[in-house]
PDB file of N, CA and C in Angstrom:
ATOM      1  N   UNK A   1    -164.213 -76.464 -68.751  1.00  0.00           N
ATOM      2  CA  UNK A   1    -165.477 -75.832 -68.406  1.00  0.00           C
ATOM      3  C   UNK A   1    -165.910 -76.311 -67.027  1.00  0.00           C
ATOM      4  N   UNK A   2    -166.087 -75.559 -66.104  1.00  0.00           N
ATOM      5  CA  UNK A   2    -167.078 -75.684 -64.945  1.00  0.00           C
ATOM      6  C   UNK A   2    -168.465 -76.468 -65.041  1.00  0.00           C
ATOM      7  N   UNK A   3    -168.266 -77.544 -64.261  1.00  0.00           N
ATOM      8  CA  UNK A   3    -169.845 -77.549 -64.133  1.00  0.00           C
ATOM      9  C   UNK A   3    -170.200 -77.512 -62.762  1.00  0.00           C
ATOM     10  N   UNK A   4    -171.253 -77.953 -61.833  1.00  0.00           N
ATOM     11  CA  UNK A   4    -171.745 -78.012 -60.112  1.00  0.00           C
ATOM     12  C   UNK A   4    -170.651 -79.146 -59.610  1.00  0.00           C
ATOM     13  N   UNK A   5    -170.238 -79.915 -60.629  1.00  0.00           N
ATOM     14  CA  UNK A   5    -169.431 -81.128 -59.563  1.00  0.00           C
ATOM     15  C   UNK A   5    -168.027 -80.932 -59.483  1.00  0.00           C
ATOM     16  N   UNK A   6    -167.834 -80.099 -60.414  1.00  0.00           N
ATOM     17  CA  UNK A   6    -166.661 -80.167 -60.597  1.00  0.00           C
ATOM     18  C   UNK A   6    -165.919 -78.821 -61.186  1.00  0.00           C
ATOM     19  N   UNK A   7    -164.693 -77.509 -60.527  1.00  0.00           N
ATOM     20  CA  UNK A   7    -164.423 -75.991 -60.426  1.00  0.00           C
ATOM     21  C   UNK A   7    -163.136 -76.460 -60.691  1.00  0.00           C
ATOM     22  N   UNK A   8    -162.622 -75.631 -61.710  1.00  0.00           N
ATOM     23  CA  UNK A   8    -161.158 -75.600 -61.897  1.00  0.00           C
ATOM     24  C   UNK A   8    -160.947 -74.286 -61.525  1.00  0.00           C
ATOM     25  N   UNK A   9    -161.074 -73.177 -61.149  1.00  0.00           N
ATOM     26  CA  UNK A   9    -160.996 -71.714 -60.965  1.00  0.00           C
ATOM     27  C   UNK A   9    -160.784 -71.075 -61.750  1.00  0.00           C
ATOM     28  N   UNK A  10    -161.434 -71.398 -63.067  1.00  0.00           N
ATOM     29  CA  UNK A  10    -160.393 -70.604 -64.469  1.00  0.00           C
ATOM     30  C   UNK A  10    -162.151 -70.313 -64.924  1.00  0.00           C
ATOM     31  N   UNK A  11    -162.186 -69.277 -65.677  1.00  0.00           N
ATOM     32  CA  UNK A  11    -163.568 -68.444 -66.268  1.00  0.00           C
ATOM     33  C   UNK A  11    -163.039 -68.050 -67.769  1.00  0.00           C
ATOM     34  N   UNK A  12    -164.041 -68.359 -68.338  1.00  0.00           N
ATOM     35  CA  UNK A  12    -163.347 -67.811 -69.742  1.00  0.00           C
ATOM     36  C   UNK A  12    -164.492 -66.755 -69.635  1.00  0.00           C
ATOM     37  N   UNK A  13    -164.758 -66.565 -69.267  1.00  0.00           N
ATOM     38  CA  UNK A  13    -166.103 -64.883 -69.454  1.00  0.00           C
ATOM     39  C   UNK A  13    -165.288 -63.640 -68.819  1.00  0.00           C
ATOM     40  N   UNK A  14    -164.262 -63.458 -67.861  1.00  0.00           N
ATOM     41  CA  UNK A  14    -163.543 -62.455 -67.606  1.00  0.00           C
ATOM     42  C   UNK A  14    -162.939 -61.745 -68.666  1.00  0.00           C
ATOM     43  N   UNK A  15    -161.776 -62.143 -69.275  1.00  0.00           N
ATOM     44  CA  UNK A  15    -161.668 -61.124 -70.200  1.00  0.00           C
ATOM     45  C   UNK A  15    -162.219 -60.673 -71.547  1.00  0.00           C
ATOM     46  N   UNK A  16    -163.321 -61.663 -71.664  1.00  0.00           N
ATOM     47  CA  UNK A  16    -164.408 -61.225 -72.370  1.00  0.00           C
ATOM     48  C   UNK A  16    -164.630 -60.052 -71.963  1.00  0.00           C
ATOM     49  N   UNK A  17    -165.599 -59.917 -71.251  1.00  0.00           N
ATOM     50  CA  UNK A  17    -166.023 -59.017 -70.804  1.00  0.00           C
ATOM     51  C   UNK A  17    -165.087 -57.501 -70.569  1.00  0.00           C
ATOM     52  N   UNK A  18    -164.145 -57.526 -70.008  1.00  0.00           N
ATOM     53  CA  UNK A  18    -163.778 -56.840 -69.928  1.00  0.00           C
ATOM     54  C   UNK A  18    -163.294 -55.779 -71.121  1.00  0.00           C
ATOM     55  N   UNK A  19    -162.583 -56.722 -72.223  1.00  0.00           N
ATOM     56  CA  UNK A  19    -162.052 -56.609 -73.694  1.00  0.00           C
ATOM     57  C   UNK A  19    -163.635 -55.786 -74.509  1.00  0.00           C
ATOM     58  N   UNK A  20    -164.681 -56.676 -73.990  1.00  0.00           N
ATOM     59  CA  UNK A  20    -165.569 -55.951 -74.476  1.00  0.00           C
ATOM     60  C   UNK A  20    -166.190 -54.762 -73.790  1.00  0.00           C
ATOM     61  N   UNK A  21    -165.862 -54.204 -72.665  1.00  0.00           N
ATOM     62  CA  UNK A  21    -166.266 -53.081 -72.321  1.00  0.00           C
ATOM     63  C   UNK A  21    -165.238 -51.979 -73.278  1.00  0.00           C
ATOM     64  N   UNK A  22    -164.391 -52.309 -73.121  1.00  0.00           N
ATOM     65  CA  UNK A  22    -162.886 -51.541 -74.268  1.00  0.00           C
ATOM     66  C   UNK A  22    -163.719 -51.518 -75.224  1.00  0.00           C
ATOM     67  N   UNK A  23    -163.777 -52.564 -76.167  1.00  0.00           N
ATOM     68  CA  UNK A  23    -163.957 -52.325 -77.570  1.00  0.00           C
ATOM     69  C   UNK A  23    -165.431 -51.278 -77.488  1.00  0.00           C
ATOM     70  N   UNK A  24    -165.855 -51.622 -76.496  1.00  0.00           N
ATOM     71  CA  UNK A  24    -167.418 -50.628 -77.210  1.00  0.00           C
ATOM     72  C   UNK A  24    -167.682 -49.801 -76.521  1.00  0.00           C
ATOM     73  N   UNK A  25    -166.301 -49.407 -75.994  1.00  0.00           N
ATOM     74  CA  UNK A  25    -165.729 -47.727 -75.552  1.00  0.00           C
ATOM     75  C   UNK A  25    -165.479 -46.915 -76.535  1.00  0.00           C
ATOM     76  N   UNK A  26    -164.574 -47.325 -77.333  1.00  0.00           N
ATOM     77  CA  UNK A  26    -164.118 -47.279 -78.479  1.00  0.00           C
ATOM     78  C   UNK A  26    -164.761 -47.206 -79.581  1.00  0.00           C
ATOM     79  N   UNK A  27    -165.454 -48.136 -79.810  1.00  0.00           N
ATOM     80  CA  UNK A  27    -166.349 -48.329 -80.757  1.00  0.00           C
ATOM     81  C   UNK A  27    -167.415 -47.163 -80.786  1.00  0.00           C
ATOM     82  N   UNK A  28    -167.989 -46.818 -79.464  1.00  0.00           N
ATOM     83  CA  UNK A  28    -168.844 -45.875 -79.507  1.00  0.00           C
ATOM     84  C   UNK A  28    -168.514 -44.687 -79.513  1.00  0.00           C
ATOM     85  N   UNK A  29    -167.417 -44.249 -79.146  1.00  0.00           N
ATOM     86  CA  UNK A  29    -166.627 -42.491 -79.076  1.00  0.00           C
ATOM     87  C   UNK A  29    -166.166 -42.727 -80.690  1.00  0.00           C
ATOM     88  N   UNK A  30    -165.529 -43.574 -81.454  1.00  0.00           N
ATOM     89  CA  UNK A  30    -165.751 -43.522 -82.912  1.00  0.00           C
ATOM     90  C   UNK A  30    -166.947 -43.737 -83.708  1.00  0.00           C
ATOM     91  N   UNK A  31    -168.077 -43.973 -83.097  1.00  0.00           N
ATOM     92  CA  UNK A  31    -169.181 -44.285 -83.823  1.00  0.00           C
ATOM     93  C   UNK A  31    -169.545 -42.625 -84.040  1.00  0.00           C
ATOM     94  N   UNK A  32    -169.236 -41.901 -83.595  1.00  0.00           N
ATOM     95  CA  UNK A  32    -169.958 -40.457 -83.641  1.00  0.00           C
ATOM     96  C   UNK A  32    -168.961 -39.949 -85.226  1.00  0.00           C
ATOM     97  N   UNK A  33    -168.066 -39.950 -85.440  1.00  0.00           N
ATOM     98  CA  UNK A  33    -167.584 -39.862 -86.144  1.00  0.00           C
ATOM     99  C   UNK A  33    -167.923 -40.592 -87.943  1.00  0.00           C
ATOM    100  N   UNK A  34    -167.807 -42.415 -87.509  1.00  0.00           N
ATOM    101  CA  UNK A  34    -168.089 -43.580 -88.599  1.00  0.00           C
ATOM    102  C   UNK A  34    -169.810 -43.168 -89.014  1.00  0.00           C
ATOM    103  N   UNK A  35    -169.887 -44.145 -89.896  1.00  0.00           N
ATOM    104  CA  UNK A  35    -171.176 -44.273 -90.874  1.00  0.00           C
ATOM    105  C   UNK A  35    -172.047 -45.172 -89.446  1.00  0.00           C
ATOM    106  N   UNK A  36    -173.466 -45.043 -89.377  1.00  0.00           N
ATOM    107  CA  UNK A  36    -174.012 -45.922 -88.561  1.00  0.00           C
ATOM    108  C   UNK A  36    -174.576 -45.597 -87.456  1.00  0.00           C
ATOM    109  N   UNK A  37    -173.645 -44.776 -86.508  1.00  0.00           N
ATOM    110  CA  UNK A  37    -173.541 -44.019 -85.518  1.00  0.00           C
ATOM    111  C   UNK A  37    -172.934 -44.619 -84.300  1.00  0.00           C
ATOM    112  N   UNK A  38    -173.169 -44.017 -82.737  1.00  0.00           N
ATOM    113  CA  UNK A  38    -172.211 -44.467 -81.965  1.00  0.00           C
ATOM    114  C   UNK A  38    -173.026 -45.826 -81.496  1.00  0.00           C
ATOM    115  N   UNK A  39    -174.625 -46.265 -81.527  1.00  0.00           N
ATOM    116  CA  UNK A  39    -174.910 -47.509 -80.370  1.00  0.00           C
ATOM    117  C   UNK A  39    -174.505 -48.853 -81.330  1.00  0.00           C
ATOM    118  N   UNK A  40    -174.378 -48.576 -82.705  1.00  0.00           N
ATOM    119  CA  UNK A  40    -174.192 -49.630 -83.561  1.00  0.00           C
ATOM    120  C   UNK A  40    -173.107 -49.898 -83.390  1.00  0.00           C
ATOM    121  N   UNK A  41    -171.765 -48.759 -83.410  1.00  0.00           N
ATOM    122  CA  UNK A  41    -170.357 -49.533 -83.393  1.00  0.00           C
ATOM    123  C   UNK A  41    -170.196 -49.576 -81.769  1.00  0.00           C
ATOM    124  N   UNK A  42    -170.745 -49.477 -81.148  1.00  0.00           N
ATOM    125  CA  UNK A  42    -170.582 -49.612 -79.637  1.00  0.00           C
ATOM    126  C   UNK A  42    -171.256 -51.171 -79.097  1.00  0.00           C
ATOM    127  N   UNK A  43    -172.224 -51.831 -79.671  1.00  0.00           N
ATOM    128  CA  UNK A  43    -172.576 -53.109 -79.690  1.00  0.00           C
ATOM    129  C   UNK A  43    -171.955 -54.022 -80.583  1.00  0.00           C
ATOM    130  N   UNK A  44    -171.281 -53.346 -81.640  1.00  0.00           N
ATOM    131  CA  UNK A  44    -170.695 -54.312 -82.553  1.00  0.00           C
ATOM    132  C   UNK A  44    -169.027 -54.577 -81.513  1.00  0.00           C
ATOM    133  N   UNK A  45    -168.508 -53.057 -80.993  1.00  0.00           N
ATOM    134  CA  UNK A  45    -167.386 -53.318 -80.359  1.00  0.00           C
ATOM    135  C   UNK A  45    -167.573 -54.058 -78.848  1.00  0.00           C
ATOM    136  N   UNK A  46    -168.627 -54.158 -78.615  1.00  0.00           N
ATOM    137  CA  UNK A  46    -168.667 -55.333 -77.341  1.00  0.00           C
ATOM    138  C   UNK A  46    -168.932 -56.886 -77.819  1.00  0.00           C
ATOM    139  N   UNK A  47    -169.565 -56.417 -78.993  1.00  0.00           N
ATOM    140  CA  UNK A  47    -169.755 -58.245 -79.614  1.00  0.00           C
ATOM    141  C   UNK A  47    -168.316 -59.123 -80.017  1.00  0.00           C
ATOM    142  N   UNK A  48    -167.696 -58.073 -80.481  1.00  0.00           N
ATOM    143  CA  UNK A  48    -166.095 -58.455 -80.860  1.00  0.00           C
ATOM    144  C   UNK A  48    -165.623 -58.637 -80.084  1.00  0.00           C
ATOM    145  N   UNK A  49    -165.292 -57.413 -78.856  1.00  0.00           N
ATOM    146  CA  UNK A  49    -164.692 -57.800 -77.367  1.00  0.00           C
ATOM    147  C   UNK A  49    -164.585 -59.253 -76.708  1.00  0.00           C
ATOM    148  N   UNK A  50    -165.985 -59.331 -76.847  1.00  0.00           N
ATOM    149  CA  UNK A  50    -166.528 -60.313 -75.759  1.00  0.00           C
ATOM    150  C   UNK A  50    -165.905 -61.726 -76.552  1.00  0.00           C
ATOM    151  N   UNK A  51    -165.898 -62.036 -78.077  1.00  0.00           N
ATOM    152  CA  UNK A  51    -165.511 -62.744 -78.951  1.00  0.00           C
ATOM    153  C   UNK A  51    -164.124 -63.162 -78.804  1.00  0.00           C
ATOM    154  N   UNK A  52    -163.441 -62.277 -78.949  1.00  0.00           N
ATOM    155  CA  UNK A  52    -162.067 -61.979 -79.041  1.00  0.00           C
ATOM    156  C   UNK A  52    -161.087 -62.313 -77.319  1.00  0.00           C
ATOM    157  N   UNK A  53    -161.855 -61.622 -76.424  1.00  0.00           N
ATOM    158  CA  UNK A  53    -161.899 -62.124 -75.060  1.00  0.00           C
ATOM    159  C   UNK A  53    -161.856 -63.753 -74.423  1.00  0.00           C
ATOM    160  N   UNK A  54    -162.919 -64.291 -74.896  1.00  0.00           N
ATOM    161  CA  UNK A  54    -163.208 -65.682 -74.921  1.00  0.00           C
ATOM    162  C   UNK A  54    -162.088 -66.760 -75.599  1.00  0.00           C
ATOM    163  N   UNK A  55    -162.175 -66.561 -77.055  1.00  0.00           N
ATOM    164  CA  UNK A  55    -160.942 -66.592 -77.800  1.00  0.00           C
ATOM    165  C   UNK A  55    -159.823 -67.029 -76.774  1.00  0.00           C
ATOM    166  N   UNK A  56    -159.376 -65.953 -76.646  1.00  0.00           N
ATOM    167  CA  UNK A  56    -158.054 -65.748 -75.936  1.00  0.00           C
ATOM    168  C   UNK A  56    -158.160 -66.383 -74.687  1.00  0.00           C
ATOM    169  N   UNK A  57    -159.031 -66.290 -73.714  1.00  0.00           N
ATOM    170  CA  UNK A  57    -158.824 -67.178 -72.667  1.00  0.00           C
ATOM    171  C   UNK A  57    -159.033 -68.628 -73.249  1.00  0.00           C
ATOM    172  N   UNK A  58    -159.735 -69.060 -73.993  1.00  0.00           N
ATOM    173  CA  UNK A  58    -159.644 -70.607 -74.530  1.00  0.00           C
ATOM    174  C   UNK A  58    -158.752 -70.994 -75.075  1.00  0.00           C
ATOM    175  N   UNK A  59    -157.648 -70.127 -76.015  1.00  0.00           N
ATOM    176  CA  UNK A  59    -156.861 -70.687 -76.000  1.00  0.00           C
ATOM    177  C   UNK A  59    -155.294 -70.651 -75.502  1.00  0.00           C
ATOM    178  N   UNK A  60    -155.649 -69.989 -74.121  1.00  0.00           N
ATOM    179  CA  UNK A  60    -154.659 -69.887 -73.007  1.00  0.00           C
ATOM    180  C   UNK A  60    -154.759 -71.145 -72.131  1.00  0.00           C
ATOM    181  N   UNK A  61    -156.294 -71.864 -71.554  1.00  0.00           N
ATOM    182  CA  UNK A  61    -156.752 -73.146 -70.686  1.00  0.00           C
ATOM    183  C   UNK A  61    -156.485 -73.578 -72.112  1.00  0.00           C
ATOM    184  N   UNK A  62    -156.123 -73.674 -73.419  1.00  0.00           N
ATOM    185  CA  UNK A  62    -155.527 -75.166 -73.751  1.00  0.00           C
ATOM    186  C   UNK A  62    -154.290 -75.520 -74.087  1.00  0.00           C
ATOM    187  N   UNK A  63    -153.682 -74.619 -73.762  1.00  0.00           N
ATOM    188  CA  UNK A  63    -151.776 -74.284 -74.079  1.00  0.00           C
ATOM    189  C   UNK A  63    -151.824 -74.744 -72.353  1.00  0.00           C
ATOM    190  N   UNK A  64    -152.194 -73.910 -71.615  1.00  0.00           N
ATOM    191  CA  UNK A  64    -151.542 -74.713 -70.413  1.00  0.00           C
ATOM    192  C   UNK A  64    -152.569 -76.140 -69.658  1.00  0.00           C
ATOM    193  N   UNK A  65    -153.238 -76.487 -70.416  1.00  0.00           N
ATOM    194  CA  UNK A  65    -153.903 -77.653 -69.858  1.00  0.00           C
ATOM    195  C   UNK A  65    -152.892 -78.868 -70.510  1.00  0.00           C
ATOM    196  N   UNK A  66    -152.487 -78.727 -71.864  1.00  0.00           N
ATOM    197  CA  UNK A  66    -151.586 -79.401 -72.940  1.00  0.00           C
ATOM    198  C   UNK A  66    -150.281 -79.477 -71.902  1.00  0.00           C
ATOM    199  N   UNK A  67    -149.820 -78.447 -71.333  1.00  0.00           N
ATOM    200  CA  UNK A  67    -148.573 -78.352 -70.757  1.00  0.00           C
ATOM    201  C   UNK A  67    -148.430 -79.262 -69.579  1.00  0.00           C
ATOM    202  N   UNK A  68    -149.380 -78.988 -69.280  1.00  0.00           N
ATOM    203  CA  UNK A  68    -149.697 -79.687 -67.568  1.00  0.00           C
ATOM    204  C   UNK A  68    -149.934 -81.651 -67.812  1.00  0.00           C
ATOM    205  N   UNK A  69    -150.577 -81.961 -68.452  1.00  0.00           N
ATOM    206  CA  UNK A  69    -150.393 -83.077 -69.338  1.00  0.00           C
ATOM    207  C   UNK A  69    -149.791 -83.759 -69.672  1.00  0.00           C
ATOM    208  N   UNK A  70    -148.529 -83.006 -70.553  1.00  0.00           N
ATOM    209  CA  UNK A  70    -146.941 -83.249 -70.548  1.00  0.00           C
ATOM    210  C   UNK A  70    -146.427 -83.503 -69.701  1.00  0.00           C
ATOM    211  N   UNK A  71    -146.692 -83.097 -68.299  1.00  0.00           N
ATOM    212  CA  UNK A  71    -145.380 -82.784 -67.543  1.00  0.00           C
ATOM    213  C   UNK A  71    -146.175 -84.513 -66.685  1.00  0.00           C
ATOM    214  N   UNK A  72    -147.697 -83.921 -66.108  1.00  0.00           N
ATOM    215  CA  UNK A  72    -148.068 -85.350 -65.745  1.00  0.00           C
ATOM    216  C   UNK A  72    -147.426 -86.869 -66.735  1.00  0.00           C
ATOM    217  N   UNK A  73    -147.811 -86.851 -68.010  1.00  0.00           N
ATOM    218  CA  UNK A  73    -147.036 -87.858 -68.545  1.00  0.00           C
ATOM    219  C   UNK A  73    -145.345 -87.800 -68.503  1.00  0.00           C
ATOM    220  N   UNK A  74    -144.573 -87.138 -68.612  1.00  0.00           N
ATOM    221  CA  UNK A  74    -143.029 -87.527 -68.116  1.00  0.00           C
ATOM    222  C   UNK A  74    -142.947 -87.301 -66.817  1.00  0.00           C
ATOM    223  N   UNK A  75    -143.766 -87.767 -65.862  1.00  0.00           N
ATOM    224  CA  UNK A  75    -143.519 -87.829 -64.232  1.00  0.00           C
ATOM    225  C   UNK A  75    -142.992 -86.244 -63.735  1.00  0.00           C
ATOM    226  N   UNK A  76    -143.411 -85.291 -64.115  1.00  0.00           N
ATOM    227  CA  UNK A  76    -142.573 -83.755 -63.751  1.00  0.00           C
ATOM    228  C   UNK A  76    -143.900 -83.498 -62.362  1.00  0.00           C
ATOM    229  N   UNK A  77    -144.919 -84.038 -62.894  1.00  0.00           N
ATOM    230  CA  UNK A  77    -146.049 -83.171 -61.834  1.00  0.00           C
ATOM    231  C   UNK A  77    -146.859 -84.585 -61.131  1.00  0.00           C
ATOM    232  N   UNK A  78    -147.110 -84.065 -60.025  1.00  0.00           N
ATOM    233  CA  UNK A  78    -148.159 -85.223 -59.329  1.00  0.00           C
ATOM    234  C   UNK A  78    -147.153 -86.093 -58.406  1.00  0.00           C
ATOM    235  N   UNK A  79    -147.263 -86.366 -57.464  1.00  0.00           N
ATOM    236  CA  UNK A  79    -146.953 -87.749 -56.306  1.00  0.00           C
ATOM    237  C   UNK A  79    -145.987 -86.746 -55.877  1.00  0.00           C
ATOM    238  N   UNK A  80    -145.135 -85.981 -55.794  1.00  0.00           N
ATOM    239  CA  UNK A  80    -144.285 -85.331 -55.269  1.00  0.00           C
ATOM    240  C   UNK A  80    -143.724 -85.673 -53.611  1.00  0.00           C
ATOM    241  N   UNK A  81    -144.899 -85.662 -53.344  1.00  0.00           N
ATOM    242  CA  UNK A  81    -144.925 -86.258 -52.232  1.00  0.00           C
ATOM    243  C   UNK A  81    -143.815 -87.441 -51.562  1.00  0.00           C
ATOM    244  N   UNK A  82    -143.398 -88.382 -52.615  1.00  0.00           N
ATOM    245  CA  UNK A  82    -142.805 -89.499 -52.826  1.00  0.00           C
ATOM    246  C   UNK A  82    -141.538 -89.202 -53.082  1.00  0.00           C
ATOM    247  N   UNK A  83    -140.870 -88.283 -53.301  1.00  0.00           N
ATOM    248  CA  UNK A  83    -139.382 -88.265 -53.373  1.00  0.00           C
ATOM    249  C   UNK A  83    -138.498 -87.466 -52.558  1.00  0.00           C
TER     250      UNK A  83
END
């Protein structure tokens, strides 16, 4: 996570967002059809999006934060410089 002192360049709100503009695209051109109507499954399909989005980028920064870790502990990454 980002805070003011300290930017890794990684956002977990991007494909949120985006995933959730999809889903409650979707959600709402089938809401005309489903029980409820289209603004209900069109907020429910951005609530999921945005869910599902997040999700997935979190647990992408912890598969490769884990990786990067690894490689720092068996000497693969860092000092490079030195050989």
């Amino acid at each position: 996570m980002d805070n003011i002192h300290r930017a890794d360049g990684m956002s977990f709100v991007d494909k949120g967002m985006i995933l959730a503009f999809m889903f409650s695209t979707i959600g709402a051109s089938k809401g005309f059809v489903w029980r409820g109507g289209p603004v209900i499954w069109g907020i429910t399909g951005a609530f999921v999006g945005f869910i599902v989005g997040t999700l997935l980028s979190w647990i992408i920064y912890v598969i490769k934060h884990d990786k990067n870790q690894m490689q720092i502990k068996k000497g693969k990454k860092g000092m490079s410089f030195l050989s």
